[in-house]
Protein backbone atom coordinates (compact mmCIF):
# COMPACT_ATOMS: atom_id res chain seq x y z
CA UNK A 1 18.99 15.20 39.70
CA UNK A 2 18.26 12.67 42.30
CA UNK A 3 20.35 11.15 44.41
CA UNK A 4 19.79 7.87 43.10
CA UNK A 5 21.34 9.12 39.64
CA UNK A 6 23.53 11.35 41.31
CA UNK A 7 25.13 7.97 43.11
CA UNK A 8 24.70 5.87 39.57
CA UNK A 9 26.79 8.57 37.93
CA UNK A 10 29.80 9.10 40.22
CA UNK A 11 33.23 8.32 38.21
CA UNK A 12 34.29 6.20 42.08
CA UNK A 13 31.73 3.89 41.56
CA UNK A 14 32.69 2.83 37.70
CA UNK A 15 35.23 0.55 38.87
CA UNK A 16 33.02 -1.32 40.89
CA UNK A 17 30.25 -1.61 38.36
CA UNK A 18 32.92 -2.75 35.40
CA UNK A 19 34.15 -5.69 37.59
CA UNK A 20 30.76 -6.51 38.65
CA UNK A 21 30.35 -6.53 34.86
CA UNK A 22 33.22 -8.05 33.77
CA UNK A 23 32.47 -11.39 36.57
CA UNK A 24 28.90 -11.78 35.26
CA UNK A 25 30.20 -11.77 31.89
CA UNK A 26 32.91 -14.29 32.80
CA UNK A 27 29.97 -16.12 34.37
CA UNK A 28 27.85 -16.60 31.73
CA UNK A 29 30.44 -17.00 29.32
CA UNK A 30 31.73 -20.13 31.01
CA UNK A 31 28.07 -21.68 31.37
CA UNK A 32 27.68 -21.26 27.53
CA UNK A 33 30.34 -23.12 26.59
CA UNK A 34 29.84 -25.99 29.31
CA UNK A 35 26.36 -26.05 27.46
CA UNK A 36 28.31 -25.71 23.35
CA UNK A 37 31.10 -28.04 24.43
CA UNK A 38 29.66 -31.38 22.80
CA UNK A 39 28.79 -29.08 19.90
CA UNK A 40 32.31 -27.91 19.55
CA UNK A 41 34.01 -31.39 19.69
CA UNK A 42 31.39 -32.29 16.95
CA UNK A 43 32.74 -29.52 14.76
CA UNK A 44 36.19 -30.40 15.24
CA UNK A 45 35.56 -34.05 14.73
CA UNK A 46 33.32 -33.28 11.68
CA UNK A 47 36.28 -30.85 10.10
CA UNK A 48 39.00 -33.17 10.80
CA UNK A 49 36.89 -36.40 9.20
CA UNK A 50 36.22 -33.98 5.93
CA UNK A 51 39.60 -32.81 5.46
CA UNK A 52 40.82 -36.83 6.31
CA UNK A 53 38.54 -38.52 3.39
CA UNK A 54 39.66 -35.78 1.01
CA UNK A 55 43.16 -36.27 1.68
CA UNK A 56 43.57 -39.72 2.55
CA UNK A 57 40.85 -41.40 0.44
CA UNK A 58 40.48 -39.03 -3.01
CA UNK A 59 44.56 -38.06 -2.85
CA UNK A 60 43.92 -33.85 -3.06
CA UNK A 61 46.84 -32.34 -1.63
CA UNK A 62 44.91 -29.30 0.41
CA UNK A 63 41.27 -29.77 0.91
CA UNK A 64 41.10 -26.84 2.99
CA UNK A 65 37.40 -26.17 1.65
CA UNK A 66 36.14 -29.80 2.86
CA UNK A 67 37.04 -28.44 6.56
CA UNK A 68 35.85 -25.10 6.04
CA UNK A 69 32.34 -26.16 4.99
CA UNK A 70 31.93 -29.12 7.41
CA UNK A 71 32.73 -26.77 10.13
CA UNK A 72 30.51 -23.89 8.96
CA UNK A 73 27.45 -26.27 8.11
CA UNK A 74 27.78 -28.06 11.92
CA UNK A 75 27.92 -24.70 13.59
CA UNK A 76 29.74 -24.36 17.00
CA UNK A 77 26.79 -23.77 18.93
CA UNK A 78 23.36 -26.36 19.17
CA UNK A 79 22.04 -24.97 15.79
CA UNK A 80 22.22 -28.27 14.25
CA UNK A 81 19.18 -27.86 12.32
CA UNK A 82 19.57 -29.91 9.08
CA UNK A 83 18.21 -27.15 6.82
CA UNK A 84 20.73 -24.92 8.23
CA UNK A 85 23.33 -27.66 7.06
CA UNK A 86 22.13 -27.99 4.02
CA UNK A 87 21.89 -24.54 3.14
CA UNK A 88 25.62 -23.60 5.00
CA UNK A 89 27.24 -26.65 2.58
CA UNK A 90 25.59 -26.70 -0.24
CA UNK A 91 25.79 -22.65 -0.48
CA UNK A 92 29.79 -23.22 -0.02
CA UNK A 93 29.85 -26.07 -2.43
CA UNK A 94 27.83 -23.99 -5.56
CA UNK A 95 29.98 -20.78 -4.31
CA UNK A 96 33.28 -23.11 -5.16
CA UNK A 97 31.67 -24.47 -8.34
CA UNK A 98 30.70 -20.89 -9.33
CA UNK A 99 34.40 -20.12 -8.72
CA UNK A 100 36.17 -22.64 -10.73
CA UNK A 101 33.60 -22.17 -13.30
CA UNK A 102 35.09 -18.44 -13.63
CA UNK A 103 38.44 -19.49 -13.05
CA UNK A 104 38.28 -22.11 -15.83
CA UNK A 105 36.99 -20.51 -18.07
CA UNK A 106 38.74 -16.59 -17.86
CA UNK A 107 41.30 -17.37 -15.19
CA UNK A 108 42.17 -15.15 -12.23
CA UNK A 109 42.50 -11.40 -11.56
CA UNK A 110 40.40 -8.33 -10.22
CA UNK A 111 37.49 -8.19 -13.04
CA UNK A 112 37.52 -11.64 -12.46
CA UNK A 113 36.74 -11.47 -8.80
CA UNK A 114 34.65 -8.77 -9.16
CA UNK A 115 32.20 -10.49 -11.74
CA UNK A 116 32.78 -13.98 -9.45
CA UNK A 117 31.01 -12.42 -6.93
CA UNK A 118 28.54 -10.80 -8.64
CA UNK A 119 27.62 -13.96 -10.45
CA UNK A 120 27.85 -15.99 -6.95
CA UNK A 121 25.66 -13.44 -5.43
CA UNK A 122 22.69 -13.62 -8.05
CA UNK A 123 22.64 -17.37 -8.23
CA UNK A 124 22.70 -17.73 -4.66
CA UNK A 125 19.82 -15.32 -4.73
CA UNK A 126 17.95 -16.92 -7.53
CA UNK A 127 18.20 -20.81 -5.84
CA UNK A 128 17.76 -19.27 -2.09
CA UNK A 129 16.39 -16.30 -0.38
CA UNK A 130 18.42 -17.57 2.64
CA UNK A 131 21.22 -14.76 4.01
CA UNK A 132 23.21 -17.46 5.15
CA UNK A 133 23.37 -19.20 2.09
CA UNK A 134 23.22 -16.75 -0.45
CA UNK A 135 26.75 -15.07 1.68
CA UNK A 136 28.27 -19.21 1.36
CA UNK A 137 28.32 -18.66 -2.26
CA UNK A 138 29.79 -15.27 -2.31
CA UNK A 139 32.61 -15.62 -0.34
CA UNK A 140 33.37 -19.37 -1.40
CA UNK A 141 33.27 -17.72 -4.93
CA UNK A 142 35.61 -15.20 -4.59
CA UNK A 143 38.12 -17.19 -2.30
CA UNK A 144 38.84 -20.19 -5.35
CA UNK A 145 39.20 -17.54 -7.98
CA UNK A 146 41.36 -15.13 -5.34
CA UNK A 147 43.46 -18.24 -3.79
CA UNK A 148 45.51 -20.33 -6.18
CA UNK A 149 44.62 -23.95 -6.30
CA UNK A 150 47.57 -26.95 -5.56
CA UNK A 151 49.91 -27.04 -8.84
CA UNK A 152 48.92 -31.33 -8.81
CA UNK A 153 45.08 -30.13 -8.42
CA UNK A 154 42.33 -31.13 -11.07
CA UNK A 155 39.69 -29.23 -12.59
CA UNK A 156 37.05 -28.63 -9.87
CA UNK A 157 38.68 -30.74 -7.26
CA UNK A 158 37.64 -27.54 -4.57
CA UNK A 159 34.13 -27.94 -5.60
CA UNK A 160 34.42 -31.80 -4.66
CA UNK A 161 35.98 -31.00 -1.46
CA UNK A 162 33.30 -28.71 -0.21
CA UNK A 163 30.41 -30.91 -1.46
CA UNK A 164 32.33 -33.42 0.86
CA UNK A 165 32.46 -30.81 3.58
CA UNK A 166 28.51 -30.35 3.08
CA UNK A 167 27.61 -34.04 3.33
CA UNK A 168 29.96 -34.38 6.53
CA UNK A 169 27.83 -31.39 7.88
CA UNK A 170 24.60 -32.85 6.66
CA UNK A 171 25.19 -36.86 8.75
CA UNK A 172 26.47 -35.32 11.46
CA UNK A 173 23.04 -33.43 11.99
CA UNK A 174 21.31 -36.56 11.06
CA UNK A 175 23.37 -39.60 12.70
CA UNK A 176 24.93 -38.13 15.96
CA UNK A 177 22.86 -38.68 18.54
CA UNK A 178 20.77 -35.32 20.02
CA UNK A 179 18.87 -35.60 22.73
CA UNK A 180 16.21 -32.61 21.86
CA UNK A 181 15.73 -32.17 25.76
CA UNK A 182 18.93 -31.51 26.64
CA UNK A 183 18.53 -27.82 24.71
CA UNK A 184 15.36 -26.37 26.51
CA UNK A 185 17.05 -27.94 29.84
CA UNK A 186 20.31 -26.08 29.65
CA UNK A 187 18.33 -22.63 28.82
CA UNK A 188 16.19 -23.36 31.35
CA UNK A 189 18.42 -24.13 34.16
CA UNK A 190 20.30 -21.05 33.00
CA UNK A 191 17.49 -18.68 33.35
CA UNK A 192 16.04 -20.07 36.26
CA UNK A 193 19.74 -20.27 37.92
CA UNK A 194 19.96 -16.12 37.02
CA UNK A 195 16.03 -16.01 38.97
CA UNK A 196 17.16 -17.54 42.06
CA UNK A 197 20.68 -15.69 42.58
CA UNK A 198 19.31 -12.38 41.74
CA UNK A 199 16.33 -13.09 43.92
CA UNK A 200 18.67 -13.62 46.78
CA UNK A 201 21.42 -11.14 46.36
CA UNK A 202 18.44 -8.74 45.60
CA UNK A 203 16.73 -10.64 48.91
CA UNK A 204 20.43 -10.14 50.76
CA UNK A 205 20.91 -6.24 49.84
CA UNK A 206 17.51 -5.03 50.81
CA UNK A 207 17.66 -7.23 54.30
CA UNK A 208 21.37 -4.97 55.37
CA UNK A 209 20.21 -1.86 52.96
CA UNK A 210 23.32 -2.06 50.73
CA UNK A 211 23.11 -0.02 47.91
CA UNK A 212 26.33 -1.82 46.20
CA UNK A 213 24.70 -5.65 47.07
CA UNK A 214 21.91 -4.11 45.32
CA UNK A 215 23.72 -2.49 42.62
CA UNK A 216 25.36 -5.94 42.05
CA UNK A 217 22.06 -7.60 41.64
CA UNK A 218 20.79 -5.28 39.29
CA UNK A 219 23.82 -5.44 37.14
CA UNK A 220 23.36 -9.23 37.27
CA UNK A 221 19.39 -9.26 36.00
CA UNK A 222 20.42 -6.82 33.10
CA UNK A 223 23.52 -8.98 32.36
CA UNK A 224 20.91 -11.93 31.69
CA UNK A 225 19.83 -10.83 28.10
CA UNK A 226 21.23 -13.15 26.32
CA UNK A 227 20.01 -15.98 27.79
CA UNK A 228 16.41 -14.86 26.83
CA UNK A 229 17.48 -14.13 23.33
CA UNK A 230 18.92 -17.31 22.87
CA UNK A 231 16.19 -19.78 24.24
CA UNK A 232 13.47 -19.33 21.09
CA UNK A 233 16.05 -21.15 18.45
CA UNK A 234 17.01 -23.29 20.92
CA UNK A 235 13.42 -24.73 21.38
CA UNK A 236 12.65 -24.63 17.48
CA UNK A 237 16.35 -26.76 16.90
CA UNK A 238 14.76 -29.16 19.77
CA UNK A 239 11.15 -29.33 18.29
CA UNK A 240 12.32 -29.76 14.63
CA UNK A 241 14.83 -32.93 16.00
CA UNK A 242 11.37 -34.42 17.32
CA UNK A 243 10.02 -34.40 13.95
CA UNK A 244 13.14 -35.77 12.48
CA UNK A 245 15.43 -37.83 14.93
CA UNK A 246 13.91 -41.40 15.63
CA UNK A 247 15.34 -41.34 18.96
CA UNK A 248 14.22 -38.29 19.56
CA UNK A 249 10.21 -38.40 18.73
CA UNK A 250 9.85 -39.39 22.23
CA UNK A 251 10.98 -36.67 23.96
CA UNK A 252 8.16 -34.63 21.95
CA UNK A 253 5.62 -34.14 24.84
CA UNK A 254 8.67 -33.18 27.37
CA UNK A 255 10.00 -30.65 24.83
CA UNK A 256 6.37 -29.01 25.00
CA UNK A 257 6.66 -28.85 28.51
CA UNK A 258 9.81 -27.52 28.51
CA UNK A 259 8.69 -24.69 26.03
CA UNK A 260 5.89 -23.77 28.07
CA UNK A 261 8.29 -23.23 31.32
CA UNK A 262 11.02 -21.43 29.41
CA UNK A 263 8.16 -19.14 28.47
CA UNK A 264 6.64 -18.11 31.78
CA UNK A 265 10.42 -18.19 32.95
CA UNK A 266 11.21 -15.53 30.47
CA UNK A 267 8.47 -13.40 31.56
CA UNK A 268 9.40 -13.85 35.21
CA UNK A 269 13.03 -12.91 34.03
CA UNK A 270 11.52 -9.74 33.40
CA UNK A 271 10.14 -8.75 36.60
CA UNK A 272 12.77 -9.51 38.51
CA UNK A 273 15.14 -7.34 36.49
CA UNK A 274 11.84 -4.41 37.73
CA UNK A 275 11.94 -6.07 41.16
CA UNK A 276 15.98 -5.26 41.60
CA UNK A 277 15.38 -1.55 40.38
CA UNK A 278 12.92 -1.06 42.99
CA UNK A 279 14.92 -3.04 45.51
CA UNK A 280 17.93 -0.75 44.93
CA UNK A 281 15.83 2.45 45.23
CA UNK A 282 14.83 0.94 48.63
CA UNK A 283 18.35 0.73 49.46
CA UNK A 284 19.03 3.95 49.09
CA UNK A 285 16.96 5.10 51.37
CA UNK A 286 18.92 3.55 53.88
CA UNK A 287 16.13 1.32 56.11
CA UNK A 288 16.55 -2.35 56.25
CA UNK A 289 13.55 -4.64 55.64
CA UNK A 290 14.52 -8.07 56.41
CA UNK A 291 10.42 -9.42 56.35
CA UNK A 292 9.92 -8.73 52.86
CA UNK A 293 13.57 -9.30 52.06
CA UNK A 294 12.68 -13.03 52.96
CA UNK A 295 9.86 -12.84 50.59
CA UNK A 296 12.38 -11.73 47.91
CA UNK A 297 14.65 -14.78 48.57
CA UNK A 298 12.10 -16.69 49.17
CA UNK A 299 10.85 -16.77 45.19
CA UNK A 300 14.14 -16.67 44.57
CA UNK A 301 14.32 -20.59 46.31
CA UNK A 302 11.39 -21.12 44.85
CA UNK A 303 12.95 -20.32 41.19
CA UNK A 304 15.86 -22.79 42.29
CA UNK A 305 13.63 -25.47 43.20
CA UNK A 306 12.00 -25.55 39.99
CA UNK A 307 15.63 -25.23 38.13
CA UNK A 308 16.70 -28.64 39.90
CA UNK A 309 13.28 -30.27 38.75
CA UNK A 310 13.74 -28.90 35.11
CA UNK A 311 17.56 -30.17 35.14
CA UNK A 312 16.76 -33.38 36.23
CA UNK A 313 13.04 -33.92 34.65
CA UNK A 314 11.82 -35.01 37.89
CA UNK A 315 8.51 -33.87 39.45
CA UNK A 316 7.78 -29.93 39.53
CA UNK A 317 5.20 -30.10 42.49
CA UNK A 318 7.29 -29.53 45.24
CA UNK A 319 8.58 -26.62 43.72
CA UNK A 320 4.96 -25.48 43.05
CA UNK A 321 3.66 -25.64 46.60
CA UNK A 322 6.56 -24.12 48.00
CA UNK A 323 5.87 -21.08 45.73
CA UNK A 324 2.51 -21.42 46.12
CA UNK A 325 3.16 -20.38 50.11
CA UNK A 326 5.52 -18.16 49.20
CA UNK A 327 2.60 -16.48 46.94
CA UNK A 328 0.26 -16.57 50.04
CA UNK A 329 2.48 -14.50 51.84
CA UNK A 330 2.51 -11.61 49.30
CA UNK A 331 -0.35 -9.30 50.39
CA UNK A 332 -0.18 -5.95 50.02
CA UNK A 333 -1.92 -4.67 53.17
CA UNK A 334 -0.01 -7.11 55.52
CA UNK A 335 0.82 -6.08 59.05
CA UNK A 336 4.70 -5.94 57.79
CA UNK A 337 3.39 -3.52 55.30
CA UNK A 338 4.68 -0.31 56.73
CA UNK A 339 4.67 2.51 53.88
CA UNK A 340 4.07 2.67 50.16
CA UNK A 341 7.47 1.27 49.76
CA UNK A 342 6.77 -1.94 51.38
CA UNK A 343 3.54 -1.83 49.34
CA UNK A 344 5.13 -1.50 45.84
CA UNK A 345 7.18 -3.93 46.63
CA UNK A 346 4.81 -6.67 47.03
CA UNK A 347 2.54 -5.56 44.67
CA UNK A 348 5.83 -6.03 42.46
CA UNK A 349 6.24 -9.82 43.88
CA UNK A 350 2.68 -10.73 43.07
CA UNK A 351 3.33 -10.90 39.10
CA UNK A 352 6.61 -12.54 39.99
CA UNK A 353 4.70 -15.22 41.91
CA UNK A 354 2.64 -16.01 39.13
CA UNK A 355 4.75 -16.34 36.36
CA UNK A 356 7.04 -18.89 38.64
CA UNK A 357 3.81 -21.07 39.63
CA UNK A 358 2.92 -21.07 35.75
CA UNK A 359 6.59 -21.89 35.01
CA UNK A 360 6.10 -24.69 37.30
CA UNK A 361 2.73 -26.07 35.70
CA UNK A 362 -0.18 -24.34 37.22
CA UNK A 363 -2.53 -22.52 34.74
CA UNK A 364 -3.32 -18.91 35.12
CA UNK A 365 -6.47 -18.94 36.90
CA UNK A 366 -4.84 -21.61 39.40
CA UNK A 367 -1.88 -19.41 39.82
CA UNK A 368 -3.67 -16.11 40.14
CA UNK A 369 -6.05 -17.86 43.22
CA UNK A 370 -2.68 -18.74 45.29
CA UNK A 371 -2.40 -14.41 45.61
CA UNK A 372 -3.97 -13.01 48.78
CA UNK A 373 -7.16 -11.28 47.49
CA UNK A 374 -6.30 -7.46 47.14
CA UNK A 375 -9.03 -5.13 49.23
CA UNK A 376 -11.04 -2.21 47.34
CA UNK A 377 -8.67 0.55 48.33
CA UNK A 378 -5.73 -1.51 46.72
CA UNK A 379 -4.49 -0.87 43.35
CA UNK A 380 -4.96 -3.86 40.58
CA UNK A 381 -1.00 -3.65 39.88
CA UNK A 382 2.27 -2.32 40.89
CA UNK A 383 2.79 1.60 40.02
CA UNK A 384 4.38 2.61 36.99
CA UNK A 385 7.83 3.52 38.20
């Protein structure tokens, strides 16, 4: 075993990698609901507006389903695409229909239920191959014929209360205003914020040789997943509210751009998670390197310069030519270049590099010509660790 997994594996160091855990967890966790929190009040709003009409305005004593389906069809994160709506509330409102149907007609009890669903599950599939829809009439089924209706209710008042519920769902996607940039921004800013701190912990552990900084920093890339994960429906909930949102149709072109950095940021997401391995294996071996540490945190500025022109849709060039020195800089038969780790290292940096300067607007062939040209002896990439 080597020491490196020797170290990894030692029960004294758990501890230190669970809280390290737990804070990046905490971390992100509070950034994603900074960037839900309009979403959320427009669920609760929504909810509280069905439930209000069905009460106040049509007289029924619970209208617990009008909530339930305006919540569900709004969602409580940026989803607000308006087929998702559509299908969330009208697959509760045909589940409750299915339900009273049943009840109606044989009344309640466990064949009942059992055939309820059945019958919910089939139509649902018939009318929509859609999970989430084809589940809405399931479960909104079974819960009419398993829950007892209000002893003042009429004959499918349920079903009128979710199909009130659904249309809630439905204007709220349609009338509240969205701006579709706001989406790819937060992601954005959120990946490129996770870049430049990683960069520069990673940057900060390699410059003293601390194994735990380093350790830190790993945990921290790896911790990031999510964030990728979540950016693709983000951008198709943003592009779909260009095609569909008057106020939004203007934003189109900015969207695209937005895409295209959220892309290349992604990608460079990647490498830094394989730059903080190799940085903590440098640790380990217990010799400082504060020149190419200053590369390190150097992209990693770089990364934050480009998350503050993304944020606030300003220009990107600055950040570009202060990556593109930062590129120029990353050759891997330097004078600081002292031994093969040095050498992997900034072979490493050099994909890094690019996907940053693309992320900031140059094209491949412009980003690639910023690198130092590599000399014959010189690999064409970074070793396979």
């Amino acid at each position: 075993m080597s020491r490196r997994t020797g170290a990894r594996s030692r029960p004294s160091a758990w501890p230190g990698q669970l809280s390290g855990h737990l804070r990046n967890r905490a971390r992100l966790g509070a950034r994603r609901t900074r960037a839900n929190l309009s979403q959320l009040l427009q669920v609760t709003l929504g909810a509280t507006a069905a439930y209000a009409f069905c009460a106040l305005v049509l007289g029924h004593e619970y209208p617990f389903l009008a909530a339930v389906a305006a919540a569900i069809g709004t969602g409580v994160t940026a989803d607000r695409r308006v087929r998702r709506s559509m299908e969330i509330g009208f697959g509760a409102t045909a589940g409750v229909l299915v339900g009273e149907f049943m009840l109606a007609t044989f009344g309640a009890g466990l064949w009942q239920l059992a055939v309820t669903m059945l019958l919910g599950l089939m139509i649902g599939t018939m009318i929509n191959s859609g999970g989430i829809f084809i589940t809405q009439i399931g479960v909104q089924s079974v819960y009419v014929i398993s829950v007892p209706q209000a002893e003042a209710a009429q004959p499918f008042d349920r079903t009128v209360d979710a199909l009130v519920g659904a249309l809630v769902a439905i204007l709220m996607a349609l009338v509240v205003p969205n701006d579709a940039r706001k989406g790819p921004r937060d992601r954005a800013s959120s990946l490129l914020t996770e870049i430049a701190e990683t960069l520069v912990e990673s940057g900060d552990a390699l410059a003293r040789a601390d194994v735990q900084a380093a350790r830190r920093a790993l945990s921290r890339a790896r911790d990031t997943q999510g964030i990728v994960d979540s950016w693709r429906s983000t951008l198709r909930i943003s592009q779909e509210a260009t095609r569909i949102n008057a106020r939004s149709r203007r934003y189109a072109a900015e969207v695209t751009r937005l895409a295209r950095a959220v892309e290349y940021a992604d990608r460079a997401m990647r490498m830094v998670r394989v730059v903080a391995r190799r940085v903590q294996a440098m640790a380990e071996l217990g010799t400082a390197r504060p020149q190419h540490a200053e590369l390190v945190r150097d992209l990693g500025e770089g990364a934050r310069r480009l998350r503050v022109a993304l944020e606030r849709g300003t220009s990107r060039t600055p950040a570009e030519e202060f990556l593109s020195g930062v590129a120029a800089r990353l050759d891997p038969n330097g004078r600081d270049v002292a031994d093969m780790q040095d050498r992997t290292l900034v072979l490493l940096l050099r994909p890094l590099a690019v996907d940053l300067l693309q992320a900031s607007g140059l094209p491949e062939d412009a980003a690639l010509e910023k690198l130092p040209v590599l000399s014959e002896d010189t690999a064409e990439g970074p070793p396979v660790e």
